[in-house]
C-alpha atoms as a PDB file:
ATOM      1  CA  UNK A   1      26.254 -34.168 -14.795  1.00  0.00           C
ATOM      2  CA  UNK A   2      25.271 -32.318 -11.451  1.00  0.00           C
ATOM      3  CA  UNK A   3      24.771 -28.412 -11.679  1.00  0.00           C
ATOM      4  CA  UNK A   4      26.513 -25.698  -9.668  1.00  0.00           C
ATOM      5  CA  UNK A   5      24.662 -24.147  -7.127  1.00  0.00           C
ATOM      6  CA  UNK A   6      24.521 -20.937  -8.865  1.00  0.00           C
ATOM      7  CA  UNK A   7      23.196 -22.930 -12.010  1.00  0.00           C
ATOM      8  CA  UNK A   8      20.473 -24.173  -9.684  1.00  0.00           C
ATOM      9  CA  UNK A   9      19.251 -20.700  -7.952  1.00  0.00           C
ATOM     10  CA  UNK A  10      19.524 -19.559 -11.327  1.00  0.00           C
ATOM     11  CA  UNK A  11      17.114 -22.051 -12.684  1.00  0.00           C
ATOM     12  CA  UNK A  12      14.757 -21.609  -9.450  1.00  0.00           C
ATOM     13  CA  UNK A  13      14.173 -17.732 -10.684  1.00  0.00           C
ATOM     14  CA  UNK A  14      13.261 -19.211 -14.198  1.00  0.00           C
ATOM     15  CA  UNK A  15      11.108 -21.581 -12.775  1.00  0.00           C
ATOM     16  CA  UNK A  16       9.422 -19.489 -10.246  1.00  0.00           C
ATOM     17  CA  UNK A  17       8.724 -16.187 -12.708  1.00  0.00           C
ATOM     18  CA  UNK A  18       7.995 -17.905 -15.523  1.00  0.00           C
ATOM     19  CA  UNK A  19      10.196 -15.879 -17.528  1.00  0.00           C
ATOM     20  CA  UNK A  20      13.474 -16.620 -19.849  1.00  0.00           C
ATOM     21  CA  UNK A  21      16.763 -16.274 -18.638  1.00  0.00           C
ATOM     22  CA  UNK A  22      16.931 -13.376 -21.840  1.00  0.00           C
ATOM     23  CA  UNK A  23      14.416 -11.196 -19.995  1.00  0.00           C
ATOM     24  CA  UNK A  24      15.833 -11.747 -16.411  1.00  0.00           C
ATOM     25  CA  UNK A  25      18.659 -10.191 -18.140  1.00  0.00           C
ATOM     26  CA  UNK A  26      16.850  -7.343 -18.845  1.00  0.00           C
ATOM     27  CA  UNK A  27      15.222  -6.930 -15.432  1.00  0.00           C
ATOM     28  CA  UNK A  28      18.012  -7.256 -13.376  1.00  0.00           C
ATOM     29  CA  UNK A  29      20.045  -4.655 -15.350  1.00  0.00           C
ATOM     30  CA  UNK A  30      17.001  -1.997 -14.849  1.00  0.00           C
ATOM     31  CA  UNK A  31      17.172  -2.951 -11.339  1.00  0.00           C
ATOM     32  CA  UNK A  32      20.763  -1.783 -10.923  1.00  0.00           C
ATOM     33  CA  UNK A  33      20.448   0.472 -12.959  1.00  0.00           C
ATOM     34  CA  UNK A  34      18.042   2.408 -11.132  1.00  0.00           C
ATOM     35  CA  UNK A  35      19.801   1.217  -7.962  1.00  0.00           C
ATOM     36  CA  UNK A  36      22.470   2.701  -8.718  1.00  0.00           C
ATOM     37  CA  UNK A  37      21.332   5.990 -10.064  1.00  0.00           C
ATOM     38  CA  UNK A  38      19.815   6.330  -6.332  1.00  0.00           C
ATOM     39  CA  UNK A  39      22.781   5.453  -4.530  1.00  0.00           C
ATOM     40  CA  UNK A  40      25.417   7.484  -6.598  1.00  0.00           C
ATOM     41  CA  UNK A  41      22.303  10.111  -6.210  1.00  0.00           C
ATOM     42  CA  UNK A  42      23.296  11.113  -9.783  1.00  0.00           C
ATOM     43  CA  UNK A  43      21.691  11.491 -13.431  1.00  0.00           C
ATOM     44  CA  UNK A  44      21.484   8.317 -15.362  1.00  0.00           C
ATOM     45  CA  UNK A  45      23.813   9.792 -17.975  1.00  0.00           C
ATOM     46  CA  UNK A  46      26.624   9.863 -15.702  1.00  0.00           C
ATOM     47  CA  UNK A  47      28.718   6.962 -15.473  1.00  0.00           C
ATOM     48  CA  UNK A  48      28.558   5.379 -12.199  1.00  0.00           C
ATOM     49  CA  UNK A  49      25.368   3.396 -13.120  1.00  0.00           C
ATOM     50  CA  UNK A  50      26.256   1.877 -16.446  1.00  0.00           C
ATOM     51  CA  UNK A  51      29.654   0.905 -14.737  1.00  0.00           C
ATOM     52  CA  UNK A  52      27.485  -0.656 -11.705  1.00  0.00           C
ATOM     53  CA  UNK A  53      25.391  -2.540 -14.216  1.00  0.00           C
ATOM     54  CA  UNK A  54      28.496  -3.913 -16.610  1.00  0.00           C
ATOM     55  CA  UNK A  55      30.474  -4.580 -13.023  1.00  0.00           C
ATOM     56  CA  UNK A  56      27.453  -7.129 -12.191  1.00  0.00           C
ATOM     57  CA  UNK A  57      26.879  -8.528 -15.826  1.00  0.00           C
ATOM     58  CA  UNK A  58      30.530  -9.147 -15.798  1.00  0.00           C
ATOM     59  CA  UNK A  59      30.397 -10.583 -12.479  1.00  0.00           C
ATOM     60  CA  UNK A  60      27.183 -13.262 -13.421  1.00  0.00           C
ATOM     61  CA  UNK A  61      28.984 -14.122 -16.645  1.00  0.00           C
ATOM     62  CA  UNK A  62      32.123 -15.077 -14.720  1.00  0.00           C
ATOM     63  CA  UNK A  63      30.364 -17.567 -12.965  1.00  0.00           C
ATOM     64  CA  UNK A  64      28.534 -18.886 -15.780  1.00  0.00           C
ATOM     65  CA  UNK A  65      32.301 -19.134 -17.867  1.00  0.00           C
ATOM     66  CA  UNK A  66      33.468 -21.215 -14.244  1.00  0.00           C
ATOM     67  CA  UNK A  67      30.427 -23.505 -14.817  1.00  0.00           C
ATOM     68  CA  UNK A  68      31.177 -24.131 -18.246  1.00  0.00           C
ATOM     69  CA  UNK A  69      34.476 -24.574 -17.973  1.00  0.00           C
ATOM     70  CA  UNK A  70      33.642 -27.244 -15.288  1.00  0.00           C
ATOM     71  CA  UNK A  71      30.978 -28.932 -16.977  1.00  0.00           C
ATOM     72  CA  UNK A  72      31.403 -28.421 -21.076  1.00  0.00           C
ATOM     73  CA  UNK A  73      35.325 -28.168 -20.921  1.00  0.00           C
ATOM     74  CA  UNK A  74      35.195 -24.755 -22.582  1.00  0.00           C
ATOM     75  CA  UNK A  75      33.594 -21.334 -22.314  1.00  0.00           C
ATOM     76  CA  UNK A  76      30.606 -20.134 -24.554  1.00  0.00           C
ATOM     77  CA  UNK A  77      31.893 -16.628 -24.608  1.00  0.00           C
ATOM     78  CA  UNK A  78      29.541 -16.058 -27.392  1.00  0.00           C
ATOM     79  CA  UNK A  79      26.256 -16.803 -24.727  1.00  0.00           C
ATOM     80  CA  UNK A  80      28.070 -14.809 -22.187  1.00  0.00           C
ATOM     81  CA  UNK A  81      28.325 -11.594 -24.962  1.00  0.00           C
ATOM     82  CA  UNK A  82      24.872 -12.317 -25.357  1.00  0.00           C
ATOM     83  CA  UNK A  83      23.927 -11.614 -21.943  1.00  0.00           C
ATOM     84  CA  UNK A  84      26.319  -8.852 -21.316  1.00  0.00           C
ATOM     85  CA  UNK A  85      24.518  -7.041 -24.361  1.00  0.00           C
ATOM     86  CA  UNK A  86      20.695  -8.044 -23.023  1.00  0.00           C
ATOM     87  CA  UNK A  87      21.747  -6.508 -19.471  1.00  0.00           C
ATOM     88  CA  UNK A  88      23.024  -3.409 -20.287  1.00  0.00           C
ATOM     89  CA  UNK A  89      21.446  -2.122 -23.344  1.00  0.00           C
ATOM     90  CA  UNK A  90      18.037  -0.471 -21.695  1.00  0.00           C
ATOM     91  CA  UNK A  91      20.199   0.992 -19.362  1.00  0.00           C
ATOM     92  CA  UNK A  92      22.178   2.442 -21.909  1.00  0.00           C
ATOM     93  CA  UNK A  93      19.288   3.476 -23.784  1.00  0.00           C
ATOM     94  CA  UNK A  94      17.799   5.134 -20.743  1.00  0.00           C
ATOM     95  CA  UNK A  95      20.790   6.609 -19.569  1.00  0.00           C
ATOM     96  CA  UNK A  96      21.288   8.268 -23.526  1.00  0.00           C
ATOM     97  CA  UNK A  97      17.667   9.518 -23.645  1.00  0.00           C
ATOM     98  CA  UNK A  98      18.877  11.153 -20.312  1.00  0.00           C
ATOM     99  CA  UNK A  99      21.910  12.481 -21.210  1.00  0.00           C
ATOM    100  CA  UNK A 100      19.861  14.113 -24.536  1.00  0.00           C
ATOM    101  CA  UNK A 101      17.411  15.471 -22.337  1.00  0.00           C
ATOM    102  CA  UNK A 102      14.803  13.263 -24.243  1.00  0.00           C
ATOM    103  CA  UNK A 103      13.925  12.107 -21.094  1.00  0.00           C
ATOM    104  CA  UNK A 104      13.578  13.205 -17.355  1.00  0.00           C
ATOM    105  CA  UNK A 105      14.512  16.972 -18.237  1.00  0.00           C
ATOM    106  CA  UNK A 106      16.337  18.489 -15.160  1.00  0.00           C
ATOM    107  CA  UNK A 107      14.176  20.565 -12.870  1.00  0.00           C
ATOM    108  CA  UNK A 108      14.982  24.442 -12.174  1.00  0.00           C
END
């Protein structure tokens, strides 16, 4: 069974980090996350980033459902949750803290 290319790259990161596919999750979603709050040059409460970071998850997962469908026959929707929840929940967490003022309180 020969894996897609985005399989492969995927595998590549895992291989050259050293770290699980869980935590490149993670990382990537911070990444946008904080991408995003510096191109929409807004608070990380609004919603603009968390929409940036779900658009991406979303966007992986759809390629991982065409590779399963391709090679397993069926779609582990349940993995692809998984992942969706593991990419977006710091961000959410940040962006609440934020929105609370718990955390980066608005200058003057």
């Amino acid at each position: 069974m020969a894996i897609s290319t985005v399989q492969a790259i995927k595998l590549a990161i895992v291989s050259v980090t050293g770290l699980s596919k869980d935590a490149l999750h993670i990382y990537v979603g911070l990444m946008v996350f904080f991408a995003a709050m510096r191109i929409f040059r807004r608070q990380g409460h609004r919603f603009m980033p968390l929409l940036a970071v779900f658009i991406v998850a979303c966007c992986g997962e759809v390629l991982d459902m065409r590779d399963d469908l391709h090679s397993l026959g069926y779609w582990r929707w349940d993995a692809s949750l998984h992942d969706v929840i593991n990419t977006l929940f710091w961000p959410f967490v940040i962006a609440l803290l934020m929105r609370k003022g718990w955390l980066f309180k608005p200058q003057p």
